[in-house]
N, C-alpha and C. Protein backbone atom coordinates (compact mmCIF):
# COMPACT_ATOMS: atom_id res chain seq x y z
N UNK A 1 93.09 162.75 40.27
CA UNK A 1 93.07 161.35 39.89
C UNK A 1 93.71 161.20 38.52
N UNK A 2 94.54 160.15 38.68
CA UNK A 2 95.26 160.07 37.47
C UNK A 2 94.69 159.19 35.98
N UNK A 3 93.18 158.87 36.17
CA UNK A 3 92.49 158.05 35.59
C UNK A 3 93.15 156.70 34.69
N UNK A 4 94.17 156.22 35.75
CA UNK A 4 94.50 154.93 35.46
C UNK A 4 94.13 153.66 36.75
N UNK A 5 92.86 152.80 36.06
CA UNK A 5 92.44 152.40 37.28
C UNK A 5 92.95 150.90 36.79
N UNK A 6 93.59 150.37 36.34
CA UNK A 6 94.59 149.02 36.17
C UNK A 6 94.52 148.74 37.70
N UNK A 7 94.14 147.42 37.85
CA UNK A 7 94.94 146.54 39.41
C UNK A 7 96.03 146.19 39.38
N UNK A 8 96.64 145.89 38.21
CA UNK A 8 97.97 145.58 37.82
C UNK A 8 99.12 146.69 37.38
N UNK A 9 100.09 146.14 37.12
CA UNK A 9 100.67 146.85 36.51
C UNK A 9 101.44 146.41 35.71
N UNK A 10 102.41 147.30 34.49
CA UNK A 10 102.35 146.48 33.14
C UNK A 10 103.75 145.45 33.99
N UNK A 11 104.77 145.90 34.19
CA UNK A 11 105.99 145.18 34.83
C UNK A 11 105.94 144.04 35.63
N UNK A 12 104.80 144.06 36.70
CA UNK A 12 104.67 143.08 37.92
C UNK A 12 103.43 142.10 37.73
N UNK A 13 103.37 141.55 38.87
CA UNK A 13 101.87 141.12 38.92
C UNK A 13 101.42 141.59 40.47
N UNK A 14 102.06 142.13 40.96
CA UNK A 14 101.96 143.30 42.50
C UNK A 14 101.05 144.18 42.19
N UNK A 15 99.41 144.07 43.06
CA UNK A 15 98.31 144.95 42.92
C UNK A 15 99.55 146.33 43.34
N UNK A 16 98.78 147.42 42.16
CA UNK A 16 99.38 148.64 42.73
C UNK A 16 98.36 149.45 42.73
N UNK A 17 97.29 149.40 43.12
CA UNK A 17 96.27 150.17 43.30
C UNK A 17 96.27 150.62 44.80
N UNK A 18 96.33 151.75 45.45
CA UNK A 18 95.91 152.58 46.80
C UNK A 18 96.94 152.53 47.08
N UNK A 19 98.00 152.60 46.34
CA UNK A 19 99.56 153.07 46.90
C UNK A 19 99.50 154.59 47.83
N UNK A 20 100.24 154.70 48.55
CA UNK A 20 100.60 155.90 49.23
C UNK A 20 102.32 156.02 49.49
N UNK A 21 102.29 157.26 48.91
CA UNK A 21 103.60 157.35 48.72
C UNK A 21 104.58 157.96 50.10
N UNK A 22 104.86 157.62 50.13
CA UNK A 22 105.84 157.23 51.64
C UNK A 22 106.56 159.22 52.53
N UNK A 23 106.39 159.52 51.67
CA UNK A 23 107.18 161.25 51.70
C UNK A 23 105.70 162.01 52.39
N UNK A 24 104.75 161.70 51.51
CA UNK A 24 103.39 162.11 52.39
C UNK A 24 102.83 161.67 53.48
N UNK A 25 103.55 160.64 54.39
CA UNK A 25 102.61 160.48 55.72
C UNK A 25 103.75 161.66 56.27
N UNK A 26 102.75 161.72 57.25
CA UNK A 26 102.94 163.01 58.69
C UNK A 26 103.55 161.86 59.89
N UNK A 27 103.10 160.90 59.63
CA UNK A 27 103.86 160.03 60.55
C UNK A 27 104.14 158.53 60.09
N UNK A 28 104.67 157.74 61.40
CA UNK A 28 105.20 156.22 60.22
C UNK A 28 104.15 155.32 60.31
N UNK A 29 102.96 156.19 61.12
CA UNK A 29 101.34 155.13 61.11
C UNK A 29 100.34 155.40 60.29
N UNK A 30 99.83 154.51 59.51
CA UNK A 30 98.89 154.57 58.58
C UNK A 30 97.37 155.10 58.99
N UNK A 31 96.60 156.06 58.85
CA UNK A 31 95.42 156.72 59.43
C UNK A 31 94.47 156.62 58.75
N UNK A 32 93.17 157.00 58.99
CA UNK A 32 92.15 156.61 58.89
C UNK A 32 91.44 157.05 58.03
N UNK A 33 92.36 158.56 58.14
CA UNK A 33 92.19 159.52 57.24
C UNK A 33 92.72 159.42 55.78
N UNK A 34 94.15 159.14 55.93
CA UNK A 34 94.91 158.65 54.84
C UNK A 34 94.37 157.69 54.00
N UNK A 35 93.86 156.52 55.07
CA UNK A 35 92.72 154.96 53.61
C UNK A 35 91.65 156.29 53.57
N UNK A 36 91.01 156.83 53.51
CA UNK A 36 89.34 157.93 53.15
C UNK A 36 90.31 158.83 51.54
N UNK A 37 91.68 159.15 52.24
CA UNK A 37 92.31 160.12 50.89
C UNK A 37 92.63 159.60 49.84
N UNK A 38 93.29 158.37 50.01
CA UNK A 38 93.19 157.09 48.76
C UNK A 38 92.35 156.67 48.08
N UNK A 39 91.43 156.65 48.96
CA UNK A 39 90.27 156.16 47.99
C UNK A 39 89.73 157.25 47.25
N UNK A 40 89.60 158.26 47.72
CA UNK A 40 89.35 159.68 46.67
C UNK A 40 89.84 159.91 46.02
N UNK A 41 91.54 160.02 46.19
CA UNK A 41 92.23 159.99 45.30
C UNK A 41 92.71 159.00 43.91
N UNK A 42 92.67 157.94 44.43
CA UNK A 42 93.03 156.17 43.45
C UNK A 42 91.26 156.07 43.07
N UNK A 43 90.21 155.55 43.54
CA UNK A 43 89.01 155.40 43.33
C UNK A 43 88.51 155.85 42.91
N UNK A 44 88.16 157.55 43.58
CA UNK A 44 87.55 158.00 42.41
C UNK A 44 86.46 158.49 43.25
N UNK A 45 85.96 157.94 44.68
CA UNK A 45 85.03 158.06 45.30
C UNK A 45 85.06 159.53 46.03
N UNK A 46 83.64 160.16 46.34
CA UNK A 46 83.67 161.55 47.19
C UNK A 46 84.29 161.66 48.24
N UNK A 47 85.06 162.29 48.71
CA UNK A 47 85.36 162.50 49.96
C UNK A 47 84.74 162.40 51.02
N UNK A 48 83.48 162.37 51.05
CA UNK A 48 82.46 162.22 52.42
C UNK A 48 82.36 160.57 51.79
N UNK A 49 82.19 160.09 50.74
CA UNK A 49 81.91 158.54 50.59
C UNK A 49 83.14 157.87 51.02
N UNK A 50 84.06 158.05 50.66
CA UNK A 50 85.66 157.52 51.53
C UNK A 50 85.22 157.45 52.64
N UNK A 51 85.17 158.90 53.44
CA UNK A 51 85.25 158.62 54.60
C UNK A 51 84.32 157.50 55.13
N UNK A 52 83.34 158.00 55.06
CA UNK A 52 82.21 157.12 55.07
C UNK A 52 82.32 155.54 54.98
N UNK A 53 82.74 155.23 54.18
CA UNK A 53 83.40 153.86 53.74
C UNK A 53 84.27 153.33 54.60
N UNK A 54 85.42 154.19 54.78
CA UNK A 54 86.29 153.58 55.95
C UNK A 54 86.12 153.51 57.12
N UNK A 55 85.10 154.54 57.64
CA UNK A 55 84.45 153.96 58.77
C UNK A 55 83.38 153.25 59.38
N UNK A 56 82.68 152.66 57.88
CA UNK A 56 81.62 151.95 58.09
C UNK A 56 82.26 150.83 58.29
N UNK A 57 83.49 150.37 57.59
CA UNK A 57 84.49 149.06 57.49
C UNK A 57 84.97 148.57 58.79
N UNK A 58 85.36 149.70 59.11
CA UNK A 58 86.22 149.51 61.04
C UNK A 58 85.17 149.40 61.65
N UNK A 59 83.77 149.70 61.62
CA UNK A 59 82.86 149.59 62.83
C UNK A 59 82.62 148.40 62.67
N UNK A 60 82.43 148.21 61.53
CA UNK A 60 81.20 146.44 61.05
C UNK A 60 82.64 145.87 61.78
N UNK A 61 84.24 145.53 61.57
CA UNK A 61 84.89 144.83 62.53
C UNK A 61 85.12 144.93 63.90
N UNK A 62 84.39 146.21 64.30
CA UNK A 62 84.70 146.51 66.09
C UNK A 62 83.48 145.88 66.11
N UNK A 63 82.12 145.31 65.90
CA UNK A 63 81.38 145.10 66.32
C UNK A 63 81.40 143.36 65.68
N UNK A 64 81.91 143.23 65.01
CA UNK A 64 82.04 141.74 64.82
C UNK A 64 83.05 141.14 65.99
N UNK A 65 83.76 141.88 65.93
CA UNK A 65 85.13 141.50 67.63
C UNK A 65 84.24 141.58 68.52
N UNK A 66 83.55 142.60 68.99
CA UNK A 66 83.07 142.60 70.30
C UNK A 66 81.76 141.51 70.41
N UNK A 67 81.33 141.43 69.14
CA UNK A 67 80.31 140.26 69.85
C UNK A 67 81.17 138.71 69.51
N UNK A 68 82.35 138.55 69.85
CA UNK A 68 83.40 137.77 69.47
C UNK A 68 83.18 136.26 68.31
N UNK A 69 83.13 137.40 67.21
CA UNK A 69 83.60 136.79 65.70
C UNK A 69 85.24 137.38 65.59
N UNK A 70 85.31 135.74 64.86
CA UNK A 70 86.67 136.39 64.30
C UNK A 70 86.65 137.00 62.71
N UNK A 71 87.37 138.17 62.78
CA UNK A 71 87.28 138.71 60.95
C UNK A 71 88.89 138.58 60.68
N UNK A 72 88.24 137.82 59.42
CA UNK A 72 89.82 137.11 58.46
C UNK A 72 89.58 137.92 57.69
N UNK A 73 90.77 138.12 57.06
CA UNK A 73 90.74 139.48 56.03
C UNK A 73 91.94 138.29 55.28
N UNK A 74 91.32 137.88 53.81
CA UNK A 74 92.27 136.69 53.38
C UNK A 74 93.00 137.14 52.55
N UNK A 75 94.54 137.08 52.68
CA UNK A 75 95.61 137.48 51.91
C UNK A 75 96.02 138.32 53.27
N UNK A 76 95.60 139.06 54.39
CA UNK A 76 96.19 139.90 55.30
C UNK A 76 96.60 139.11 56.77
N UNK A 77 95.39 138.60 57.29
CA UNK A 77 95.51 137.90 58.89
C UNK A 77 93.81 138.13 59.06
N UNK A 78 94.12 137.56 60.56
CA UNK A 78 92.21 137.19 61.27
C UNK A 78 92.81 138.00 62.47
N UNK A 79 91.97 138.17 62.60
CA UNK A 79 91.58 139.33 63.93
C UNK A 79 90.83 138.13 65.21
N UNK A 80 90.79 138.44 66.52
CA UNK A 80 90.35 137.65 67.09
C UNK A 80 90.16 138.41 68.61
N UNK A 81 88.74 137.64 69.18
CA UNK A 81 88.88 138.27 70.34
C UNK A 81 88.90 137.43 71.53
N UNK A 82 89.61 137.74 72.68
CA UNK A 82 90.27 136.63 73.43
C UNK A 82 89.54 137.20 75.26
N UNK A 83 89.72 136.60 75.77
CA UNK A 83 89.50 136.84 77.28
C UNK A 83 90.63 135.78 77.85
N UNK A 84 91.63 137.39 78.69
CA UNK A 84 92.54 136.55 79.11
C UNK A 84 92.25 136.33 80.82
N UNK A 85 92.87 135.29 81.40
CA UNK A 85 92.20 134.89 82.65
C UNK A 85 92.78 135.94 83.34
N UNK A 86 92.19 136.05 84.61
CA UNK A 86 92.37 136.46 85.84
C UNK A 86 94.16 136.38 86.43
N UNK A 87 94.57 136.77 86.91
CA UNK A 87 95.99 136.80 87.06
C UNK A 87 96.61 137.40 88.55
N UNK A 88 97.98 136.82 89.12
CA UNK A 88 98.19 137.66 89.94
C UNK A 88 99.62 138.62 89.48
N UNK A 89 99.37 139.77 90.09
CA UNK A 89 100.04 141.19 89.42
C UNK A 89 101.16 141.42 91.01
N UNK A 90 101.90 141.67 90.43
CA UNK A 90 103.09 142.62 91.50
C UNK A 90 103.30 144.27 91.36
N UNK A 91 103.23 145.16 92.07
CA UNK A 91 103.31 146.55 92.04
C UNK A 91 104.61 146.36 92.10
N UNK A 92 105.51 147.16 90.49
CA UNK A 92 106.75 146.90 91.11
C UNK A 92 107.61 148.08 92.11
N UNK A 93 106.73 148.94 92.25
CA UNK A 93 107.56 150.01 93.66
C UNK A 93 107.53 149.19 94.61
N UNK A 94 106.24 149.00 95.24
CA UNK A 94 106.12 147.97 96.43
C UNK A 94 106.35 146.92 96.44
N UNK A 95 106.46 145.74 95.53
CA UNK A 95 106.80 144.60 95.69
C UNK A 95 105.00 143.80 95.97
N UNK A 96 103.68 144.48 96.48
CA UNK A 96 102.38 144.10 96.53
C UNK A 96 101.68 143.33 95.45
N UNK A 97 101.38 142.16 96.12
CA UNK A 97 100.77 141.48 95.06
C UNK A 97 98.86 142.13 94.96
N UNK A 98 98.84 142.71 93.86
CA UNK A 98 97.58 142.93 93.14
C UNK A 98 97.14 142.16 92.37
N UNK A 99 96.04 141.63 92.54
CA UNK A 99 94.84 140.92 91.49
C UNK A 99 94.58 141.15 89.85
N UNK A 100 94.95 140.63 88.48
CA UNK A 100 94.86 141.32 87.52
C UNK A 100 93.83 140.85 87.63
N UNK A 101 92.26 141.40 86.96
CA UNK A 101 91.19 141.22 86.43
C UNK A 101 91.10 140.20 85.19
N UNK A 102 90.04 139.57 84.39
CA UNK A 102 90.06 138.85 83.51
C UNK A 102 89.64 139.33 82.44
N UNK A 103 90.27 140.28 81.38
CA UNK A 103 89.83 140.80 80.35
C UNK A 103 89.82 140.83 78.62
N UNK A 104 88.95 141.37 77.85
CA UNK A 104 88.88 141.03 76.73
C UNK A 104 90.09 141.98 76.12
N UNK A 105 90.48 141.11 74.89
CA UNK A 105 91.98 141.47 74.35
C UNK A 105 91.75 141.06 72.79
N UNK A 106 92.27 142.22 71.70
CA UNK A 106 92.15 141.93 70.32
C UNK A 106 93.46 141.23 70.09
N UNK A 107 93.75 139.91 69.63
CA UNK A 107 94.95 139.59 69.14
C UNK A 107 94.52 139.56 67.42
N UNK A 108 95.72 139.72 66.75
CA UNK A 108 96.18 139.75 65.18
C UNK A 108 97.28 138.77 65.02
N UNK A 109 96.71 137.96 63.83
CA UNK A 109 97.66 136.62 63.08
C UNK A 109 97.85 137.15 61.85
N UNK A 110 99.35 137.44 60.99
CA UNK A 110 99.53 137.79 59.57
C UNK A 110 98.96 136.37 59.26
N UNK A 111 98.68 136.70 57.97
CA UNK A 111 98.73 135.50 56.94
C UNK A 111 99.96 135.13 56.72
N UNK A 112 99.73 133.88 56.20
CA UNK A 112 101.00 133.30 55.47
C UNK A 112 101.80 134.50 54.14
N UNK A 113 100.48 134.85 53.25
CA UNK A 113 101.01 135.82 52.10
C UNK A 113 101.81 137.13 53.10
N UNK A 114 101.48 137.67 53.92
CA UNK A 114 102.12 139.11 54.59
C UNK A 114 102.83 138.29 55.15
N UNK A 115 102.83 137.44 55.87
CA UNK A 115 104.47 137.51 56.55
C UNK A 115 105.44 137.04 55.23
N UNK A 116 105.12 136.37 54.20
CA UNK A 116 105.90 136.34 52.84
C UNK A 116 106.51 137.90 52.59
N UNK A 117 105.61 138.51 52.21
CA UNK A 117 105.77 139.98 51.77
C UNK A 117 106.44 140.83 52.66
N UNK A 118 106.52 140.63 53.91
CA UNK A 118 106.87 141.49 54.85
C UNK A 118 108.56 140.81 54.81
N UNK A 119 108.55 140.01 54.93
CA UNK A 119 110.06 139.08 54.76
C UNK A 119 110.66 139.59 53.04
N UNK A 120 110.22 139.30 52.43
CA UNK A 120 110.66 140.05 51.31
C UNK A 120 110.85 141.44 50.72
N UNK A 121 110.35 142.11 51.76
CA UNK A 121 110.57 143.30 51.75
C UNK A 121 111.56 143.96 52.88
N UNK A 122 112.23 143.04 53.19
CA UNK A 122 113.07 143.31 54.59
C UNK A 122 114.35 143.57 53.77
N UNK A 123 114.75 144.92 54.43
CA UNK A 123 116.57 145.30 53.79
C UNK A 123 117.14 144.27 54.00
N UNK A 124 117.93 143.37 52.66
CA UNK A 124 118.82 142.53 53.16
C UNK A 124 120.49 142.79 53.71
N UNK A 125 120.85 144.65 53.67
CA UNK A 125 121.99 144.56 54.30
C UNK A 125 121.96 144.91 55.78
N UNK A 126 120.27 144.60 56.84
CA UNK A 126 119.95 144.51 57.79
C UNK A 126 120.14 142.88 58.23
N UNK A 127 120.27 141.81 57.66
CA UNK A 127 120.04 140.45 57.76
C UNK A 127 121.69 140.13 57.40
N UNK A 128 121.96 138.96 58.56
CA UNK A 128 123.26 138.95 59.12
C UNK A 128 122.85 137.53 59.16
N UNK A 129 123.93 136.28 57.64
CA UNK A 129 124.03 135.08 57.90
C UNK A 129 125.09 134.61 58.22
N UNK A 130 124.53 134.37 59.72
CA UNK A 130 126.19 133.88 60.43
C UNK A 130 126.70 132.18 59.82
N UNK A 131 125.77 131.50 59.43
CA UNK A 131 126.32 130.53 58.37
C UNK A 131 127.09 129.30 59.23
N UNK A 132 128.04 128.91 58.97
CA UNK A 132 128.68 127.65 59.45
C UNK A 132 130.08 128.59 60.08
N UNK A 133 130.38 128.04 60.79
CA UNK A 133 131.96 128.11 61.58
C UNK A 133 132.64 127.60 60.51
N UNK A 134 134.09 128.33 59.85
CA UNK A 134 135.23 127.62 59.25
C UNK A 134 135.67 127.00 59.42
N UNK A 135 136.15 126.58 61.23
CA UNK A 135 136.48 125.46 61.59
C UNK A 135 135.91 123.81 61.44
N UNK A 136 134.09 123.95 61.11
CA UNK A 136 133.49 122.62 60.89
C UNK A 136 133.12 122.50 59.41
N UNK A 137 133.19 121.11 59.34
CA UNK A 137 133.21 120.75 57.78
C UNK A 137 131.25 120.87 57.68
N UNK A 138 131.37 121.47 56.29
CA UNK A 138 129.23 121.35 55.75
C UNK A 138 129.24 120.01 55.68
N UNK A 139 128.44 119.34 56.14
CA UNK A 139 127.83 117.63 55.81
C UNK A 139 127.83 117.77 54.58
């Protein structure tokens, strides 16, 4: 631990606290394990209390979904739990129409702030403004 526990930082006003630095994941999905190592590492907390922590967090929301609350997490998105209707299904080898069942489904809404952030953090020499035709005059 680098015993700098600032939320800020001196340059920005961008929380930089529980950063993970991008060269250390094993893969391009964020784990469960990884939020338990952050917090040991950035926090300060035991390694069995991390863990501990992060999975007391995900249960209290699997069990707020399943008895269908929605959990808003404000500045991130709301979580929500849905029951989608009954449906009819096609096998597509056979062409057989099968019955879908009517089942429960987690949908996720960003916030307004993450889809900001996520847009601003998008490579802009990935983003292609095709703009006006030369041929028509701008109003």
């Amino acid at each position: 631990m680098n015993g700098d526990h600032r939320a800020m930082s001196d340059t920005t006003a961008t929380p930089t606290f529980l950063e993970l630095p991008v060269d250390s994941l094993e893969t391009s999905a964020l784990t469960k394990a990884q939020l338990a190592e952050m917090l040991f590492e950035q926090i300060g907390l035991n390694k069995r209390e991390s863990k501990d922590m992060v999975d007391a967090f995900f249960d209290l929301m699997s069990e707020r979904l399943i008895a269908g609350d929605e959990v808003k997490l404000s500045g991130f998105g709301n979580f929500q739990m849905r029951i989608k209707a009954p449906r009819p299904g096609r096998n597509p080898r056979t062409g057989e129409l099968i019955p879908i069942a009517a089942r429960r489904v987690v949908t996720f809404h960003a916030s307004q702030k993450l889809k900001v952030q996520i847009q601003d953090e998008s490579p802009s020499d990935q983003v292609t403004d095709i703009g006006t035709p030369d041929h028509i005059a701008a109003p």
